[in-house]
Protein backbone atom coordinates (compact mmCIF):
# COMPACT_ATOMS: atom_id res chain seq x y z
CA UNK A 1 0.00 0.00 0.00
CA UNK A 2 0.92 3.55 -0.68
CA UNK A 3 0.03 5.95 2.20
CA UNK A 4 0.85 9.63 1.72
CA UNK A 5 1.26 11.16 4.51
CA UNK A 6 0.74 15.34 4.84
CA UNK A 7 2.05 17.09 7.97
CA UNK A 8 1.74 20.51 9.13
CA UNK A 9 3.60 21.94 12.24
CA UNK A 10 5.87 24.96 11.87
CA UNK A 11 8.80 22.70 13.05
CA UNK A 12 8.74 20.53 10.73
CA UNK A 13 8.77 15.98 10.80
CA UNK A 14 12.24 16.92 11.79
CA UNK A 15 11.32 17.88 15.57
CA UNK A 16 11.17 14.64 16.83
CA UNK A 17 14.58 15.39 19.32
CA UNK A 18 14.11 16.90 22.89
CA UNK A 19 15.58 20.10 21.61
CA UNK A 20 14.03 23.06 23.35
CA UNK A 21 12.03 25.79 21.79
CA UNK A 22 12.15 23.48 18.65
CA UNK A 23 10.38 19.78 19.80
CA UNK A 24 7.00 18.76 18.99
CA UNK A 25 5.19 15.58 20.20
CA UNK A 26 3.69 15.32 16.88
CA UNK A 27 6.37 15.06 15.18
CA UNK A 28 7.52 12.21 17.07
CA UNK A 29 4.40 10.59 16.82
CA UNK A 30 4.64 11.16 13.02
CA UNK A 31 8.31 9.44 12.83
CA UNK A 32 6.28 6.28 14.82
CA UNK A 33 3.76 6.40 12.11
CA UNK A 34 6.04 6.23 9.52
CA UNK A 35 8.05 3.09 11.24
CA UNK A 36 4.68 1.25 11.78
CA UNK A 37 3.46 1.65 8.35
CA UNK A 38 6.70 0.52 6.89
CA UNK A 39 7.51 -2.40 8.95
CA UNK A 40 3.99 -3.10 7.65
CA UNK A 41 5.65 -2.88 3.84
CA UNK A 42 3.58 0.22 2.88
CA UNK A 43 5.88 3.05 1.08
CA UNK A 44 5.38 6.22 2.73
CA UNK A 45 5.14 9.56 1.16
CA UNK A 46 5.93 12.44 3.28
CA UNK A 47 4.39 15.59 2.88
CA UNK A 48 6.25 18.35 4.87
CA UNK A 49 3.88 21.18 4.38
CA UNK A 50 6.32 23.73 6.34
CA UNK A 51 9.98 22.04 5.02
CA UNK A 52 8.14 22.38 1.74
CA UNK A 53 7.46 25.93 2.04
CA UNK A 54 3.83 25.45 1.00
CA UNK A 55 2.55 28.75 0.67
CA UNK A 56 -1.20 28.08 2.01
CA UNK A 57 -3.13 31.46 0.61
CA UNK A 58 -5.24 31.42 -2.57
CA UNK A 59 -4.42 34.13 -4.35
CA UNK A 60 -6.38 35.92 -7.01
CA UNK A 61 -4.22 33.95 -10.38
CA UNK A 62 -4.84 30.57 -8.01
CA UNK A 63 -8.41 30.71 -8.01
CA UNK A 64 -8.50 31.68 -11.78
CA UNK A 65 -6.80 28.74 -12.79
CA UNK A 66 -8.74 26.48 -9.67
CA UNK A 67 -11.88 27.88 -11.44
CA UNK A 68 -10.82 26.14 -14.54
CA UNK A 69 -9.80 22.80 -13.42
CA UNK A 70 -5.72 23.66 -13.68
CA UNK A 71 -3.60 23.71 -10.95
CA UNK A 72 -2.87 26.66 -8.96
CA UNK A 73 1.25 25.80 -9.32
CA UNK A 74 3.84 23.08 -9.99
CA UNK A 75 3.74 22.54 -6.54
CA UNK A 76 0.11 22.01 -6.22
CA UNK A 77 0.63 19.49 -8.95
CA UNK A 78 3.15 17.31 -7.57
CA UNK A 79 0.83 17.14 -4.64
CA UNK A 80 -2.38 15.89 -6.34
CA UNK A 81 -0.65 13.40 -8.67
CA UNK A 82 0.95 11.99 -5.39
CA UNK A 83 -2.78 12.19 -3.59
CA UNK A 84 -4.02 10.18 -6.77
CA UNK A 85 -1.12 7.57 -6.47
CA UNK A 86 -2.66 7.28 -2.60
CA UNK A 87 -3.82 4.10 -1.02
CA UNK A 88 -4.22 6.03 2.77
CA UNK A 89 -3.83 9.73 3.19
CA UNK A 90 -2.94 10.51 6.89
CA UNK A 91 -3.44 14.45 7.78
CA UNK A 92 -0.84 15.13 11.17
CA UNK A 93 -1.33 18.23 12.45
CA UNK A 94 -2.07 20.28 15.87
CA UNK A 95 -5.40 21.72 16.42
CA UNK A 96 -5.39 25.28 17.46
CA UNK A 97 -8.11 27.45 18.52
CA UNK A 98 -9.98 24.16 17.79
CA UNK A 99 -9.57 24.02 13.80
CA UNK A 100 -6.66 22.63 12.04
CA UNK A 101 -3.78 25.23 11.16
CA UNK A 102 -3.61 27.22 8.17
CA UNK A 103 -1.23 24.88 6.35
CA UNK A 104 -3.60 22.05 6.35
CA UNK A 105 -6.50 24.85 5.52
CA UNK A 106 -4.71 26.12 2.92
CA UNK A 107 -3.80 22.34 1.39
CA UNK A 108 -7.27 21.34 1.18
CA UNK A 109 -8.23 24.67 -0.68
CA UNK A 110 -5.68 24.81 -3.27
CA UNK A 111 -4.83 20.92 -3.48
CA UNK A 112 -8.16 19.27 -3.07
CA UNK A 113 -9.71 20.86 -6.07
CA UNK A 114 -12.38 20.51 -8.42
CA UNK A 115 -11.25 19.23 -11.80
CA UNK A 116 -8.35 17.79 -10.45
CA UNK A 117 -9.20 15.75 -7.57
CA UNK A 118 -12.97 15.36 -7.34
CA UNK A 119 -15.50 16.22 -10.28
CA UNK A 120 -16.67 19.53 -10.44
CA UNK A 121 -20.67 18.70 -11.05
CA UNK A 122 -21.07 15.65 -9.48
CA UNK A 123 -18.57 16.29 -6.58
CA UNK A 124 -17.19 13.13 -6.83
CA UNK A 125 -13.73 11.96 -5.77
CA UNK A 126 -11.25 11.57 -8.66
CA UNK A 127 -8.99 9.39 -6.30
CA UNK A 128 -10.01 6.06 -7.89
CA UNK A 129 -8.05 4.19 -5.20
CA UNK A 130 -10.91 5.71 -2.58
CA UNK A 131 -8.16 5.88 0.33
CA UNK A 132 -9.05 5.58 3.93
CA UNK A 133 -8.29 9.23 5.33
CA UNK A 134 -6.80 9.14 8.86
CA UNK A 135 -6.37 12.29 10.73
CA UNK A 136 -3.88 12.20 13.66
CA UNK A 137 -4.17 15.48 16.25
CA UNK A 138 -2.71 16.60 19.04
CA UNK A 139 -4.34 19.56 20.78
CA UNK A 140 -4.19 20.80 24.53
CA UNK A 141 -8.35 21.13 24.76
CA UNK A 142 -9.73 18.32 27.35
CA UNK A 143 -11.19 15.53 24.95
CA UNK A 144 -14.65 15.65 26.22
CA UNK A 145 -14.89 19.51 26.06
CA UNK A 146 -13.40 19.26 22.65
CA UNK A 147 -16.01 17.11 21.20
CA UNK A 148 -19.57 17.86 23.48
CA UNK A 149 -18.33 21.75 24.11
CA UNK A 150 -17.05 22.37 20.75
CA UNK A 151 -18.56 19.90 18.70
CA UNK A 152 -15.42 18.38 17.03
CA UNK A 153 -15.57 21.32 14.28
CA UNK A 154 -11.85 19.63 12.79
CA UNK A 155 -14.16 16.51 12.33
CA UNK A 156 -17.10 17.96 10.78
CA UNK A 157 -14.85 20.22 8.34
CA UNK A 158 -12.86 17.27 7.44
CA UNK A 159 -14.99 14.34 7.09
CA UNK A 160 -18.86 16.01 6.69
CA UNK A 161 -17.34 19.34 4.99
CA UNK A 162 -14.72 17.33 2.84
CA UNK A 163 -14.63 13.58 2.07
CA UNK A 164 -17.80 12.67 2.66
CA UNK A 165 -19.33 15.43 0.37
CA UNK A 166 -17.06 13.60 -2.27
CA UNK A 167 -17.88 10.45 -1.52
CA UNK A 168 -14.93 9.00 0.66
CA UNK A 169 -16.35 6.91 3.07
CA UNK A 170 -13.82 5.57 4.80
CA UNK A 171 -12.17 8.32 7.92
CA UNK A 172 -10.90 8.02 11.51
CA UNK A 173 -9.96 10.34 13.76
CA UNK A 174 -6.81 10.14 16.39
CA UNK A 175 -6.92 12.62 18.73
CA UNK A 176 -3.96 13.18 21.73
CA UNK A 177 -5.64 15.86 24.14
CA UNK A 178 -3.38 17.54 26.93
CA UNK A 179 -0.46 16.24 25.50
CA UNK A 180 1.30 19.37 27.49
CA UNK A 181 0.31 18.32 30.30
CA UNK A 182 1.11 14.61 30.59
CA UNK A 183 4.55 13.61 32.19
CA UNK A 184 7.71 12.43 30.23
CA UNK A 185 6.70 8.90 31.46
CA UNK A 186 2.83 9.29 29.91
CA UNK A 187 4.36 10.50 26.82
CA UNK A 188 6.47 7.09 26.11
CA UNK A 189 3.59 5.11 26.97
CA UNK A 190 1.23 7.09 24.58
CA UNK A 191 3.25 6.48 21.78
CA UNK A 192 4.08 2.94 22.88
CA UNK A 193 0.15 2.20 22.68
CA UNK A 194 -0.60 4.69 19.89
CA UNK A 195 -1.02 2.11 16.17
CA UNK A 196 -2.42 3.66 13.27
């Protein structure tokens, strides 16, 4: 299996040392990922959105050309032909102010786009391989509060807003709340129990 994996955090996959001011749990969690699925034999396709220097806003020319089924840059391009070679996506990315950042915002706007990934009239997917879509978080909400204060909006952009409105069925949803908060000890033993 193919899985393409797309990460957003301003540190990059690379943070994955204990290096202060420049460490994120997710990115750890996204070098696990990447070990699990291959020992599994899938080839893994990393997305870096911030290494990459994605550039998230749609400008004016972008939504001419998104308009008419091109894509927005070469970029972009590379992107959806690797999203079409997908057998999984996996989106990694931290949820603040209880959406997903701008990166992943900005992918989904300029990447995920009509003529080029799903059918402009019918809405339909163009990804023929209908990949399961995983979406690993990490956020510093409370899990309940998240989903019966807040509603889950990531969840309802993502898989009502998104994939479901173009018909891919298949989605999960791994959420790390308080990650901040948990000891050195909790962390290990998160990410010894955590399997995609």
């Amino acid at each position: 299996m193919k899985t393409v994996l797309i990460f957003d955090h301003p540190y990059t996959a690379t943070a994955s040392q204990n290096v202060p001011h420049n460490r994120s749990f997710l990115a750890v969690l996204c070098q696990q990922v990447m070990a699990q699925l291959t020992q599994a034999g899938d080839t893994v396709d990393l997305i870096d959105l911030h290494a990459d220097g994605f550039n998230p806003v749609m400008s004016a020319a972008d939504l001419t050309n998104w308009r008419r089924g091109r894509p927005v840059d070469d970029q972009v391009a590379d992107y959806q032909q690797r999203l079409l070679a997908a057998d999984r996506i996996i989106f990694m990315f931290p949820i603040w102010w209880e959406v997903m950042p701008a990166m992943t915002k900005g992918f989904l706007d300029r990447v995920y786009a009509k003529g080029q990934l799903y059918q402009a009239d019918s809405m339909r997917t163009k990804l023929t391989k209908h990949p399961r879509i995983d979406v690993i978080t990490t956020m510093s909400t409370p899990g309940w509060v998240y989903r019966w204060v807040f509603g889950a909006p990531v969840i309802k952009s993502l898989f009502r807003g998104t994939f479901l409105k173009t018909r891919l069925w298949q989605f999960k949803w791994h959420n790390i709340a308080q990650v901040e908060k948990q000891s050195l000890a909790q962390r290990e033993q998160l990410l010894r129990r955590f399997k995609i």
